[in-house]
Protein backbone atom coordinates (compact mmCIF):
# COMPACT_ATOMS: atom_id res chain seq x y z
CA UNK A 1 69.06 32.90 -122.37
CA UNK A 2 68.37 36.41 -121.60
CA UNK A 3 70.23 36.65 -118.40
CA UNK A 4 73.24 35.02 -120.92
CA UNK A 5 73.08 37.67 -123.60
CA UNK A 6 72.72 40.73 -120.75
CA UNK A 7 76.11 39.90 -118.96
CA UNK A 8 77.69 38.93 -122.16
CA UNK A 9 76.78 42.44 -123.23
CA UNK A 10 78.16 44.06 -120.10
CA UNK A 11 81.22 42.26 -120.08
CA UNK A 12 81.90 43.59 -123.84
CA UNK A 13 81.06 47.00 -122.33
CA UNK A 14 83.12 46.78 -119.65
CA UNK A 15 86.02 45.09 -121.72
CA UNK A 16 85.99 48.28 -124.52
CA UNK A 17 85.94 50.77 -121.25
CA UNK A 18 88.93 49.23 -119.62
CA UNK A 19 90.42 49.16 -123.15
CA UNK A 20 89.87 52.98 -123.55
CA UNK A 21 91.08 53.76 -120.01
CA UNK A 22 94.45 51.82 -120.45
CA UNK A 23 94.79 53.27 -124.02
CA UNK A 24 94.36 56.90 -122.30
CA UNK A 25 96.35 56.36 -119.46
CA UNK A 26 99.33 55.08 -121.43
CA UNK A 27 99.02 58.08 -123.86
CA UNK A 28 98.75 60.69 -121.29
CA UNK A 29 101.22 59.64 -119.35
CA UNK A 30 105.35 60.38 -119.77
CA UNK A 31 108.48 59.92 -118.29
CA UNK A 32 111.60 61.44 -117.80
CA UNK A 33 114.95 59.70 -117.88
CA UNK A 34 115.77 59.49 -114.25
CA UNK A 35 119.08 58.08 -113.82
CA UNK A 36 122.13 59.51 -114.86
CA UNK A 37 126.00 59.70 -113.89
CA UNK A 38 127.14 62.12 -111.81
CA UNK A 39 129.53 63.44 -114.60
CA UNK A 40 125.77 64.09 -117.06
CA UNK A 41 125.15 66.99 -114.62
CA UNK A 42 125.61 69.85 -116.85
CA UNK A 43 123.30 68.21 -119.46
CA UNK A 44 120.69 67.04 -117.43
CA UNK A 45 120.65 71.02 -115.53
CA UNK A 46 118.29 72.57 -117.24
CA UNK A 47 115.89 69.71 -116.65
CA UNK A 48 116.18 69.33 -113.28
CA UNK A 49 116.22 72.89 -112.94
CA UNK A 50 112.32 72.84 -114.64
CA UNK A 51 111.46 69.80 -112.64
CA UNK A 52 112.09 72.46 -109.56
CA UNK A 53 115.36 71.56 -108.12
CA UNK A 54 117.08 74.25 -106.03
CA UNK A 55 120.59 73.94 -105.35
CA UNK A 56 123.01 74.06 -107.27
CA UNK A 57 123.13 71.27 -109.89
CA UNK A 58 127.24 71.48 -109.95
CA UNK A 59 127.24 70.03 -106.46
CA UNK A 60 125.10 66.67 -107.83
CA UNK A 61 128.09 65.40 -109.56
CA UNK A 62 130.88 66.22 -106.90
CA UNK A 63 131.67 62.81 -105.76
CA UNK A 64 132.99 64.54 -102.00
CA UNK A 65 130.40 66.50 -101.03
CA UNK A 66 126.57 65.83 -100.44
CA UNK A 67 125.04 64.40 -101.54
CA UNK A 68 127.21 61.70 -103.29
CA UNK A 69 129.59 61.31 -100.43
CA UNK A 70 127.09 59.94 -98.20
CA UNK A 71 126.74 56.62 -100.72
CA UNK A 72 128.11 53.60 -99.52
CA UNK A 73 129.54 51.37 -102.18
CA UNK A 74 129.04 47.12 -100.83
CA UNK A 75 131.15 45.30 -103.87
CA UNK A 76 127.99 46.65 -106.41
CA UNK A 77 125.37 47.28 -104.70
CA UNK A 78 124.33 50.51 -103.08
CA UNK A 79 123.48 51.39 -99.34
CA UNK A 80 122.13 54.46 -96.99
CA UNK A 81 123.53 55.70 -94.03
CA UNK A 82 120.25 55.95 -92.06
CA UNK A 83 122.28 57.58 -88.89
CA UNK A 84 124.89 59.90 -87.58
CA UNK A 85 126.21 57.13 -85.83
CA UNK A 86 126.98 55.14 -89.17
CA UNK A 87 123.95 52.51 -89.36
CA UNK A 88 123.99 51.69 -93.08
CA UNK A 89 120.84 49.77 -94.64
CA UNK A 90 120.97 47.78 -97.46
CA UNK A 91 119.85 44.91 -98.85
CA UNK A 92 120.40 41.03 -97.24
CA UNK A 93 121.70 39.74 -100.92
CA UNK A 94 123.92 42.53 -100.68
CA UNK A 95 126.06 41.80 -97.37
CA UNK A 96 125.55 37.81 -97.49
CA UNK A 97 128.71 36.96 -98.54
CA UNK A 98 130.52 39.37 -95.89
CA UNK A 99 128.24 37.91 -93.19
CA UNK A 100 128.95 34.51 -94.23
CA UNK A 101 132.87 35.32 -93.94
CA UNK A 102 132.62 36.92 -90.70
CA UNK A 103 130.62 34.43 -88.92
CA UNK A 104 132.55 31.27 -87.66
CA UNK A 105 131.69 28.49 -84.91
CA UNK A 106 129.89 30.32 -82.08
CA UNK A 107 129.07 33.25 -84.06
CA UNK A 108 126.53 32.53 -86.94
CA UNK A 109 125.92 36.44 -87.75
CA UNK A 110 123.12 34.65 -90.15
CA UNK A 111 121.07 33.28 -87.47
CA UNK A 112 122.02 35.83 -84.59
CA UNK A 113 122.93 39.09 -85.84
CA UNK A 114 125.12 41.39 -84.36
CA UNK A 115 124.68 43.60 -82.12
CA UNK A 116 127.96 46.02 -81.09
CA UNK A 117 128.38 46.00 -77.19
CA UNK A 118 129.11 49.91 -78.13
CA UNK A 119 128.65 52.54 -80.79
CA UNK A 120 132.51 53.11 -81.36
């Protein structure tokens, strides 16, 4: 009975500290509002400026220079150019239906891929 009582006792202990330490952590911690439009620019400046960004902020909402110009639009979703030779990541959910028109007997893009016999 004793062995009972002693790790019902710690478990109450360790239940109010776990209590405490999510009530702290979810008081001491904030965010910011991180996404914006690149036309919120001039009201989101002064934040970004305090959050240490250094160049100018007018150049985050100019949709042809960097860096907005270097997002690639796939019907909604978003991608990265990860190269100067054009290799764009993105997700698989993302290109799917463009794979799936592209492939055809011979060529299931799906199962095989693609690989370009050269980079231009």
């Amino acid at each position: 009975m004793t062995a009972t009582v002693s790790t019902n006792s710690n478990l109450k202990c360790l239940a109010k500290a776990t209590a405490i330490a999510l009530l702290w952590t979810v008081t001491a911690t904030s965010a910011d509002e991180g996404m914006w439009m690149p036309g919120q620019t001039a009201e989101v400046c002064a934040a970004m400026r305090a959050d240490g960004l250094q160049i100018d902020p007018a150049q985050l909402g100019r949709l042809d220079a960097d860096p907005l110009n270097a997002i690639v639009s796939l019907g909604g979703c978003s991608a990265s150019f990860v190269s100067p030779q054009g290799l764009v990541a993105t997700n698989h959910h993302c290109v799917l239906e463009s794979i799936q028109y592209h492939s055809k007997e011979g060529q299931d893009y799906l199962t095989d891929g693609f690989l370009a016999k050269s980079p231009g």
